[in-house]
PDB file of N, CA and C in Angstrom:
ATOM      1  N   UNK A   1      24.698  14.813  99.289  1.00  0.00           N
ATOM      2  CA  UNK A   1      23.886  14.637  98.104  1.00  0.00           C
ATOM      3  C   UNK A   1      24.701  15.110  96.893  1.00  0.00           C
ATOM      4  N   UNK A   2      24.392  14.331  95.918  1.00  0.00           N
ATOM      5  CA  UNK A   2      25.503  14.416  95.004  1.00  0.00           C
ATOM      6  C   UNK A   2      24.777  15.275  93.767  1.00  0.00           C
ATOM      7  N   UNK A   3      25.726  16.253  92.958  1.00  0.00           N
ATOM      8  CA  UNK A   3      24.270  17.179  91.528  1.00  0.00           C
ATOM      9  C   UNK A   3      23.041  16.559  91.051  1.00  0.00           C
ATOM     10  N   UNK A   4      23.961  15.272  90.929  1.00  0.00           N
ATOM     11  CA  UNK A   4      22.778  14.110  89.824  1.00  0.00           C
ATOM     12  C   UNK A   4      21.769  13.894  90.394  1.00  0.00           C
ATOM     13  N   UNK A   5      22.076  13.380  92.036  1.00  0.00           N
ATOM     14  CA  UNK A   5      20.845  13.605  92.939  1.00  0.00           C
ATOM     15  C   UNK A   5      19.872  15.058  93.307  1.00  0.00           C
ATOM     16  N   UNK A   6      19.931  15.624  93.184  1.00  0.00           N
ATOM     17  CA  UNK A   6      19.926  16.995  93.228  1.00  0.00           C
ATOM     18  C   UNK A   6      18.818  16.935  92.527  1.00  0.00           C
ATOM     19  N   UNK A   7      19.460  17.194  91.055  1.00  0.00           N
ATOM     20  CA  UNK A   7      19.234  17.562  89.617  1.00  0.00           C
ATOM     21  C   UNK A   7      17.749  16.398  89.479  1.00  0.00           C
ATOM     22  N   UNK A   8      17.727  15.464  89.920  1.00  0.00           N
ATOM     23  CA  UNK A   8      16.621  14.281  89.607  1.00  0.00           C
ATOM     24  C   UNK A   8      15.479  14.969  90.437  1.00  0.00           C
ATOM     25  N   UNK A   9      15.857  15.387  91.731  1.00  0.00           N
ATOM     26  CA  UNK A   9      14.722  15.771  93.017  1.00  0.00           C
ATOM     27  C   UNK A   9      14.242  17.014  92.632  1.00  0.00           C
ATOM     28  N   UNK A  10      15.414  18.108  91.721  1.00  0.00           N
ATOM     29  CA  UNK A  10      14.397  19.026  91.209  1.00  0.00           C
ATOM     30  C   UNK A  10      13.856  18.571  90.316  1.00  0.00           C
ATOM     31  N   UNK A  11      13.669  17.535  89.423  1.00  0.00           N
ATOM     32  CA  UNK A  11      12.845  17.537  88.468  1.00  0.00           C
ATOM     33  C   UNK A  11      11.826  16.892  88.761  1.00  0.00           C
ATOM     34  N   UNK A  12      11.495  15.930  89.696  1.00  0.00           N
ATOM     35  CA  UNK A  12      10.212  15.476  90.936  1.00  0.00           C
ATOM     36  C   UNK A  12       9.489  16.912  91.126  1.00  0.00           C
ATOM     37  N   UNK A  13      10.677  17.756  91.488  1.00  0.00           N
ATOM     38  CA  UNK A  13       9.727  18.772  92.343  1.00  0.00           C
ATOM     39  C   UNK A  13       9.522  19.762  91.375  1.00  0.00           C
ATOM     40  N   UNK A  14       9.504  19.937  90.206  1.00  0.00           N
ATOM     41  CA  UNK A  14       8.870  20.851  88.836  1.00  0.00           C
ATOM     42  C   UNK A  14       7.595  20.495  89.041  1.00  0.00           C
ATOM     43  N   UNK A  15       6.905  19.612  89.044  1.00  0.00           N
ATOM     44  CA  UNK A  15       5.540  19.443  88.636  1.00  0.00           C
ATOM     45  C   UNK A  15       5.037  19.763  90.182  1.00  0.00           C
ATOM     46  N   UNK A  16       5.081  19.436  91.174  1.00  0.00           N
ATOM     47  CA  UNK A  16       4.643  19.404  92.576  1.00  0.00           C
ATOM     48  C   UNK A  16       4.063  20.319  92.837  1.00  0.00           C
ATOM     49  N   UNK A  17       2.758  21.173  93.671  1.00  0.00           N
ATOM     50  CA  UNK A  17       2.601  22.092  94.077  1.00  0.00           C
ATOM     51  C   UNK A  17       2.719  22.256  95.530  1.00  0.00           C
ATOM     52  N   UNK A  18       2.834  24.054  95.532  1.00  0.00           N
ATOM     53  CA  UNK A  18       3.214  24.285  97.241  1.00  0.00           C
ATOM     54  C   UNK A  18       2.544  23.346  98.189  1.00  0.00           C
ATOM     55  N   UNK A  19       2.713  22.792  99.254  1.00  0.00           N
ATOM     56  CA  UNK A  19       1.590  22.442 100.266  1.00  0.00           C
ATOM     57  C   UNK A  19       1.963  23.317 101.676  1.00  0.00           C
ATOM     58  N   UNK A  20       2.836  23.621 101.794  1.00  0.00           N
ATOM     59  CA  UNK A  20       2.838  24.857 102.701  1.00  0.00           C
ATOM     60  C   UNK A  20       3.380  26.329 102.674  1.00  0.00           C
ATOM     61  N   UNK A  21       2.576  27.334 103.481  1.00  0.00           N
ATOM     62  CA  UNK A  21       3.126  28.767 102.917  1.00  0.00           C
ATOM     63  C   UNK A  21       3.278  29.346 104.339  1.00  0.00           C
ATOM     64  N   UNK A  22       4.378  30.105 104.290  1.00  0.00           N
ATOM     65  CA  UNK A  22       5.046  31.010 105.332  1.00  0.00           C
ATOM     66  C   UNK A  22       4.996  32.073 105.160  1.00  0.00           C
ATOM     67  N   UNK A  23       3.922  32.524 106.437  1.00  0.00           N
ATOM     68  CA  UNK A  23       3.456  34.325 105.763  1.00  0.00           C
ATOM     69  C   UNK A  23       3.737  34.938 107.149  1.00  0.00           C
ATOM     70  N   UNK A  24       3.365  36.096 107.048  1.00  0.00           N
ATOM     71  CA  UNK A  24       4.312  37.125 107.903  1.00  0.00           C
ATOM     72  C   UNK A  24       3.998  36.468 109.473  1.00  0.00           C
ATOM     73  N   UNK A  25       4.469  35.568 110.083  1.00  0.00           N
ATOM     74  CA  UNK A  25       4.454  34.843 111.455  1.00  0.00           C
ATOM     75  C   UNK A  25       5.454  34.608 111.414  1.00  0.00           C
ATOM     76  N   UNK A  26       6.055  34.419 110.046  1.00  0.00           N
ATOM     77  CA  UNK A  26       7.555  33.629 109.715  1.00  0.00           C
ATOM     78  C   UNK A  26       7.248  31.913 109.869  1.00  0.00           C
ATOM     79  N   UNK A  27       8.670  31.618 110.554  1.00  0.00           N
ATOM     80  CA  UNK A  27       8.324  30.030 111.176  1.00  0.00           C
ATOM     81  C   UNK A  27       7.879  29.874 112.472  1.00  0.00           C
ATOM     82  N   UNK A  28       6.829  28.950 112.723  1.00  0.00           N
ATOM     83  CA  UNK A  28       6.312  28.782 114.069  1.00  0.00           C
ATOM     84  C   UNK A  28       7.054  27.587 114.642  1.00  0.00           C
ATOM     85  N   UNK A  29       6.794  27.319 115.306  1.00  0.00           N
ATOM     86  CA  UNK A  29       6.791  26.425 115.778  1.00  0.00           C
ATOM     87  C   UNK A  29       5.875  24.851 115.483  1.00  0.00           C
ATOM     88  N   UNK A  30       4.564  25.603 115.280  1.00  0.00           N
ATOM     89  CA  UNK A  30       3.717  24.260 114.407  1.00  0.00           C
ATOM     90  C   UNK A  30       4.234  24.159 113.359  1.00  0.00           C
ATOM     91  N   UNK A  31       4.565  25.647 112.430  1.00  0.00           N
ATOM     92  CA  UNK A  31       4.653  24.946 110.595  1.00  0.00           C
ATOM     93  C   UNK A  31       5.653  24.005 111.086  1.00  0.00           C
ATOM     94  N   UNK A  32       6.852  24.386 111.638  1.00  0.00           N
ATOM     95  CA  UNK A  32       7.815  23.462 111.891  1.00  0.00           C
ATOM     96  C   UNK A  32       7.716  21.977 112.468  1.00  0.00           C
ATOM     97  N   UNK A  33       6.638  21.927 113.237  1.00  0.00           N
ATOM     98  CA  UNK A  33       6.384  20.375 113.078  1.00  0.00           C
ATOM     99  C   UNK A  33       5.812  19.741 112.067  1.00  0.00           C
ATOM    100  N   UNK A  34       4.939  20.705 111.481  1.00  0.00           N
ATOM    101  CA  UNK A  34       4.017  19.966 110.470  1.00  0.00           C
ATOM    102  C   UNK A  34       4.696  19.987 109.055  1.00  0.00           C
ATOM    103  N   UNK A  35       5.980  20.869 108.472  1.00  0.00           N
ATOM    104  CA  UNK A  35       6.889  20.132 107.457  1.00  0.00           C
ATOM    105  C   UNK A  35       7.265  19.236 108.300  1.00  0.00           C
ATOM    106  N   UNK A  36       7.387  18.906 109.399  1.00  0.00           N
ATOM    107  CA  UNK A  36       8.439  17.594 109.516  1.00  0.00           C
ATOM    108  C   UNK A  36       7.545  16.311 109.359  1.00  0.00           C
ATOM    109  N   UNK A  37       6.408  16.245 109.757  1.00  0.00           N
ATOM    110  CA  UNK A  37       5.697  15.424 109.851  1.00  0.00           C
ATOM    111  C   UNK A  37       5.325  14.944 108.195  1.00  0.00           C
ATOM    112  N   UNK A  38       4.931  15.981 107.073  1.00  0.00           N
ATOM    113  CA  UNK A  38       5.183  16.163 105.844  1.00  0.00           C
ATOM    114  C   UNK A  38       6.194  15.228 105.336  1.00  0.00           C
ATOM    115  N   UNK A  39       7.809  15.810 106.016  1.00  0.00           N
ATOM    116  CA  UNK A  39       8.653  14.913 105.070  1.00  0.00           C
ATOM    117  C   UNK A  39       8.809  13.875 105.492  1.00  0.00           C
ATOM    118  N   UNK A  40       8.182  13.124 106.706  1.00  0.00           N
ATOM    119  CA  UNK A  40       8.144  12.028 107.064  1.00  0.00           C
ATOM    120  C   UNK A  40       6.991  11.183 106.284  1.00  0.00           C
ATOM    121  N   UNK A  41       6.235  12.214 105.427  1.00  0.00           N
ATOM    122  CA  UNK A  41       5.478  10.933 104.938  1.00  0.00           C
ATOM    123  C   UNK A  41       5.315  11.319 102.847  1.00  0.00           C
ATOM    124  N   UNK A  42       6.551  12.380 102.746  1.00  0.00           N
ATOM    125  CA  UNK A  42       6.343  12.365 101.485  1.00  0.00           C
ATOM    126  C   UNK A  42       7.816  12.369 101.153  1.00  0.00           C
ATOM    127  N   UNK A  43       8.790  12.859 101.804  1.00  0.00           N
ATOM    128  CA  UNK A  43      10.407  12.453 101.286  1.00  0.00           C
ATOM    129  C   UNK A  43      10.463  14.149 101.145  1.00  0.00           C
ATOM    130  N   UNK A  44      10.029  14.550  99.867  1.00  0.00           N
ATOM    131  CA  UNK A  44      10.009  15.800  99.383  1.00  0.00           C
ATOM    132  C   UNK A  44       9.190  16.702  98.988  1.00  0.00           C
ATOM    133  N   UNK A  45       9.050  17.816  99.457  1.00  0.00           N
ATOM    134  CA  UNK A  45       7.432  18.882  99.771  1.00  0.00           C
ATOM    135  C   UNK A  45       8.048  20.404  99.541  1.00  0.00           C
ATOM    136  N   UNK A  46       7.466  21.136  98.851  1.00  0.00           N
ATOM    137  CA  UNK A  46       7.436  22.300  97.934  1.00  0.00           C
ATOM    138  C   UNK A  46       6.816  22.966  98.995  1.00  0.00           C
ATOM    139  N   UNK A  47       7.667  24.351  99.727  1.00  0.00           N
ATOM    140  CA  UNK A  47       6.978  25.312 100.796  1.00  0.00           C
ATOM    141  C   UNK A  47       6.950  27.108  99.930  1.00  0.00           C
ATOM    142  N   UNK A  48       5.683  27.761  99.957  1.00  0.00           N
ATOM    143  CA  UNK A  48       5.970  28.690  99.579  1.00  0.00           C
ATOM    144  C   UNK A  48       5.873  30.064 100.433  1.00  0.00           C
ATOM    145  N   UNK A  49       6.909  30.994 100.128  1.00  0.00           N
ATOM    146  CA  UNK A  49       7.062  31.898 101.045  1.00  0.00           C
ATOM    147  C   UNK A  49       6.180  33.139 100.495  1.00  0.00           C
ATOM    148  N   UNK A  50       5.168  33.501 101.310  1.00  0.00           N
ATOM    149  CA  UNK A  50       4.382  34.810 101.139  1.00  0.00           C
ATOM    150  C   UNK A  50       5.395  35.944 100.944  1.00  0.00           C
ATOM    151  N   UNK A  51       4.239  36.931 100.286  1.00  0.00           N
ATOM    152  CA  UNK A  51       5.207  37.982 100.074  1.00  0.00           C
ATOM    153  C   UNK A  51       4.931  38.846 101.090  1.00  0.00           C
ATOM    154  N   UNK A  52       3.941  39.012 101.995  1.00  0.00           N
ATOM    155  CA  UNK A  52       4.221  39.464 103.513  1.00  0.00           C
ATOM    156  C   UNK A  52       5.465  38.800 104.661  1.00  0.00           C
ATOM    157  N   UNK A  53       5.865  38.122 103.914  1.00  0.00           N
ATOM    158  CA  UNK A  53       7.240  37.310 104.783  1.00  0.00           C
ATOM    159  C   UNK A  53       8.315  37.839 104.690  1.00  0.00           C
ATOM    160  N   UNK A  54       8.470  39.041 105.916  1.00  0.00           N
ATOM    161  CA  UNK A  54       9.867  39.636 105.440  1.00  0.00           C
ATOM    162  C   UNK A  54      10.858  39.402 105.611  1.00  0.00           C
ATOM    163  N   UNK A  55      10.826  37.765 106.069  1.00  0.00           N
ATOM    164  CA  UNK A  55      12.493  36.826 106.038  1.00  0.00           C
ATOM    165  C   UNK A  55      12.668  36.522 104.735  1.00  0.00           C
ATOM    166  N   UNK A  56      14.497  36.332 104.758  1.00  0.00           N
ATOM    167  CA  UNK A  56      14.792  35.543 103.488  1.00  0.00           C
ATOM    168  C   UNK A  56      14.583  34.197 102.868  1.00  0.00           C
ATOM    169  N   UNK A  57      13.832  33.885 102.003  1.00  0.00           N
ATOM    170  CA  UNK A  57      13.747  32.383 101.574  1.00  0.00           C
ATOM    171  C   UNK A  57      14.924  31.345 101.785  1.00  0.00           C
ATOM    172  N   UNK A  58      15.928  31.854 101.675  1.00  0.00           N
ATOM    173  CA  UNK A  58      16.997  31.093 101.546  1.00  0.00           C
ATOM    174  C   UNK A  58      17.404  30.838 102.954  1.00  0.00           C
ATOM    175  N   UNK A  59      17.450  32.207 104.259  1.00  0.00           N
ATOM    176  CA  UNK A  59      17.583  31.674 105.585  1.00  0.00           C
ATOM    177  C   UNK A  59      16.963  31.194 106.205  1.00  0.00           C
ATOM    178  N   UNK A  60      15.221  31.269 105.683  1.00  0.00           N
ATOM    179  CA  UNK A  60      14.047  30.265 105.921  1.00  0.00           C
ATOM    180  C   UNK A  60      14.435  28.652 105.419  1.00  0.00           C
ATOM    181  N   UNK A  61      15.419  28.566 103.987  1.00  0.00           N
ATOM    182  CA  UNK A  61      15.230  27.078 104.156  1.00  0.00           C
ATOM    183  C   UNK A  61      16.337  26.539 104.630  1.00  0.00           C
ATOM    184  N   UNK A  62      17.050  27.170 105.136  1.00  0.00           N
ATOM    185  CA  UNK A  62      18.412  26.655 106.306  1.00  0.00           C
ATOM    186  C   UNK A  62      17.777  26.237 107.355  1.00  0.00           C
ATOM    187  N   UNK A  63      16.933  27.233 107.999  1.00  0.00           N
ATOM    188  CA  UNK A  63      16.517  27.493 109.396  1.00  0.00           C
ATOM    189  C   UNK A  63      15.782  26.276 109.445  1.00  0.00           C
ATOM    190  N   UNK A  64      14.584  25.720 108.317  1.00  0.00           N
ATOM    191  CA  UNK A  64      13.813  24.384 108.031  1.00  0.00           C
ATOM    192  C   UNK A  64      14.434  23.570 108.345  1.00  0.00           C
ATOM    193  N   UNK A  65      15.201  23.209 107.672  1.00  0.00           N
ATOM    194  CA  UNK A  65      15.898  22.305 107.101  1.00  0.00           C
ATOM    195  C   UNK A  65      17.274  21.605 108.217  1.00  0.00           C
ATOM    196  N   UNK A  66      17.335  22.445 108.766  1.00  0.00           N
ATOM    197  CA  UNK A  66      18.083  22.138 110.394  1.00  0.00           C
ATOM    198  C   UNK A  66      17.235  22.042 111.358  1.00  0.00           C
ATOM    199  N   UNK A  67      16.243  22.230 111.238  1.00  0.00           N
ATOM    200  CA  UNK A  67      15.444  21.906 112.299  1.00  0.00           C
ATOM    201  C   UNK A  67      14.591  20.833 111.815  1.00  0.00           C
ATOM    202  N   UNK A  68      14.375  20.536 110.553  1.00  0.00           N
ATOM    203  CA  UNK A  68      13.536  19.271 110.459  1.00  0.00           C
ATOM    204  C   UNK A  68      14.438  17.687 110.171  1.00  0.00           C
ATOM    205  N   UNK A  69      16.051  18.189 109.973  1.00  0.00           N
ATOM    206  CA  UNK A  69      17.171  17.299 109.736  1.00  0.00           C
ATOM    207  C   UNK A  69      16.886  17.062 108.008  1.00  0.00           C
ATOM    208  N   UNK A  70      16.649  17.951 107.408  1.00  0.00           N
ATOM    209  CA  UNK A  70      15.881  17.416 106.029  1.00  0.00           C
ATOM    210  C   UNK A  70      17.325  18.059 104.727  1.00  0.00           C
ATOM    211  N   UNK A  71      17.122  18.234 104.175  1.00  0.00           N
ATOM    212  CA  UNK A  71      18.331  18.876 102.804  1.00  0.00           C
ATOM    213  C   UNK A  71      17.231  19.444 101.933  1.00  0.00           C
ATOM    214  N   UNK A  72      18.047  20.781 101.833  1.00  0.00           N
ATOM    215  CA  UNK A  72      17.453  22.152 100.510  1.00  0.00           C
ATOM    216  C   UNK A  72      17.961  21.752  99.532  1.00  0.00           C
ATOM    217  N   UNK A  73      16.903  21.123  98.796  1.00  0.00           N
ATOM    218  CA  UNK A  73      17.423  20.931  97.144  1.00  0.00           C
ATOM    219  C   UNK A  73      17.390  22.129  96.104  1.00  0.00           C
ATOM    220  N   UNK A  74      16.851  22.858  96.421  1.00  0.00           N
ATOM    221  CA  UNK A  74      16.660  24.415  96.416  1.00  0.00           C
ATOM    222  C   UNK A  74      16.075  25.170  96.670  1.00  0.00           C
ATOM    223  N   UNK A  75      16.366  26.655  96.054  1.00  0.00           N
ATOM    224  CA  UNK A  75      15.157  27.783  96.321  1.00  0.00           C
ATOM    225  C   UNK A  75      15.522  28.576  95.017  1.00  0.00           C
ATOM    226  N   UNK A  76      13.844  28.810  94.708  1.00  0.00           N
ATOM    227  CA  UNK A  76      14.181  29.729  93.650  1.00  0.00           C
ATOM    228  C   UNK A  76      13.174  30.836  93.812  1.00  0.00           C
ATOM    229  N   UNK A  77      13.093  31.987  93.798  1.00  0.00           N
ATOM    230  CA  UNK A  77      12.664  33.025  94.211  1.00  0.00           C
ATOM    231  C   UNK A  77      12.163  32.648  95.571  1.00  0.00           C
ATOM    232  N   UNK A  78      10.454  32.864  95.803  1.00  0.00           N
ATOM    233  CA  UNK A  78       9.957  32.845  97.067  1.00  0.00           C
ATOM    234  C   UNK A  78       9.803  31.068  97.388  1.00  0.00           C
ATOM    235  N   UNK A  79      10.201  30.581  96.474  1.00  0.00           N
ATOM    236  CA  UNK A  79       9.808  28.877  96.622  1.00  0.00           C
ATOM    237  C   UNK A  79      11.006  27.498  97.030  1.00  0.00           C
ATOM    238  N   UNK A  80      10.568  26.794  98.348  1.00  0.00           N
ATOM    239  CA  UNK A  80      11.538  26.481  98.955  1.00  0.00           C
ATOM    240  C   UNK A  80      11.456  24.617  98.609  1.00  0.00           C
ATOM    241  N   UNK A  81      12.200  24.095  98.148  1.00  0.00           N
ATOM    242  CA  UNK A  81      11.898  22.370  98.160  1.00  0.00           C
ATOM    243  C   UNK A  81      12.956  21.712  99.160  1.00  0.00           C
ATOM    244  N   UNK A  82      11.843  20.772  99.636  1.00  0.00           N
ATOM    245  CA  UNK A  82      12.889  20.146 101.054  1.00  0.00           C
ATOM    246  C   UNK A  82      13.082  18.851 100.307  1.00  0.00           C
ATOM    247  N   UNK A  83      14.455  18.141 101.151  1.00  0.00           N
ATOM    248  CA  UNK A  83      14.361  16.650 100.976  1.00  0.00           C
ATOM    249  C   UNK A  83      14.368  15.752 102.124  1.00  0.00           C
ATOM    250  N   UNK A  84      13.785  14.601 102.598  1.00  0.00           N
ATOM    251  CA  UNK A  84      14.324  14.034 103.347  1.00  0.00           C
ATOM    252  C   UNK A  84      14.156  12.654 103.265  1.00  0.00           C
ATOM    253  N   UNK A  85      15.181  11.693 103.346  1.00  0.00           N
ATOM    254  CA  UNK A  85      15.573  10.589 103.049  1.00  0.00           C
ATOM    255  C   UNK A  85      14.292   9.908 104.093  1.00  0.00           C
ATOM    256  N   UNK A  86      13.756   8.765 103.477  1.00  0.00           N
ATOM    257  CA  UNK A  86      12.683   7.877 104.111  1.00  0.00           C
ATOM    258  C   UNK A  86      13.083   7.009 104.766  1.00  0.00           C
ATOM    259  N   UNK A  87      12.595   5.966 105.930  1.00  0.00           N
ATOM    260  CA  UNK A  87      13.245   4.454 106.253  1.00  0.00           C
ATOM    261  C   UNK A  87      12.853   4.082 105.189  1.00  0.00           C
ATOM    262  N   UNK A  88      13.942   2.863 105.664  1.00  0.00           N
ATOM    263  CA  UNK A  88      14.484   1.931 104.517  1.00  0.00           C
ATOM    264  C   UNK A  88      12.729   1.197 104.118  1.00  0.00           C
ATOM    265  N   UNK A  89      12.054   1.108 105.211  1.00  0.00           N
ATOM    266  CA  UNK A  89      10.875   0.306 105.057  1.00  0.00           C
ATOM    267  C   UNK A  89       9.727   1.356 104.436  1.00  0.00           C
ATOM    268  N   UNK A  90       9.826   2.488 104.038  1.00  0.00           N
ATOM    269  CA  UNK A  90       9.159   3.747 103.632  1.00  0.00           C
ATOM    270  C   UNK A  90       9.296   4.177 103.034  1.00  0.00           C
ATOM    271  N   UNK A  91      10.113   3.896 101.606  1.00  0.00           N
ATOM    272  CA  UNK A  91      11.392   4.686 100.833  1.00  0.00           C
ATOM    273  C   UNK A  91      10.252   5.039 100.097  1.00  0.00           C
ATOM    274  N   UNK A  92      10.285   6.132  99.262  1.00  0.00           N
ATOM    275  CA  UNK A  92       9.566   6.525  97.727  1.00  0.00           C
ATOM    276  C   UNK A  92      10.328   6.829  97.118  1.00  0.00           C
ATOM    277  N   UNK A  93      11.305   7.602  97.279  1.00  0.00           N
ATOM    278  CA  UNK A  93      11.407   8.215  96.295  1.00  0.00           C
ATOM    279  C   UNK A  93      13.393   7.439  96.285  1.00  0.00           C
ATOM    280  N   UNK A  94      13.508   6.811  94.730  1.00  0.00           N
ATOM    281  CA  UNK A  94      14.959   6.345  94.981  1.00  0.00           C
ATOM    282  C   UNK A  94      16.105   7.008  94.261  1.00  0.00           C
ATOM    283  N   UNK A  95      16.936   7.636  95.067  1.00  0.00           N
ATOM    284  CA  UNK A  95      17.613   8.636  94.336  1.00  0.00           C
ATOM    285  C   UNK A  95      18.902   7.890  93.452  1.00  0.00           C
ATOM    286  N   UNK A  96      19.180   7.964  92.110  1.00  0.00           N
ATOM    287  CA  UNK A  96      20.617   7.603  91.573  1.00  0.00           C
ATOM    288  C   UNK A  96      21.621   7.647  91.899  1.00  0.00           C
ATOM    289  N   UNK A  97      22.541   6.588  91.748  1.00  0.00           N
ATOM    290  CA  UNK A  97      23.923   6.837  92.497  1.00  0.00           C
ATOM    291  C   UNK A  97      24.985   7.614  92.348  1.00  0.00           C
TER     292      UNK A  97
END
């Protein structure tokens, strides 16, 4: 993924609100299916990390993000945005070249 791409998906994901939160369980095993299932039907989804979560946001959105095959467009404090590319027959969101 290239800045420009990046830079466009955070600005999608400025307005977006959380739809999932990771509180002191950490990652399960369900949240982990259910972002995946998420970015299978939205591309890109805003996760927020409780402040009873005494993992790091940032090794939380590695740990996601390899396990859902998806890309961290970032994290900024407790707040994590995923990406993941749609089929070709599913696309929403079209990133610049």
């Amino acid at each position: 993924m290239t800045s420009k791409q990046r830079a466009y998906l955070k600005g999608l994901a400025m307005t977006m609100e959380p739809i999932f939160q990771i509180g002191k369980n950490s990652l399960t095993p369900e949240n982990t299916a259910a972002i995946g299932e998420a970015l299978e039907a939205r591309e890109l989804i805003k996760i927020r990390v409780l402040q009873n979560c005494m993992d790091d946001p940032k090794e939380l959105a590695e740990l996601v993000s390899e396990r859902t095959r998806s890309q961290v467009v970032q994290v900024i404090g407790k707040k994590i945005v995923l990406y993941k590319e749609g089929r070709d027959d599913k696309k929403k969101i079209v990133l610049p070249k």
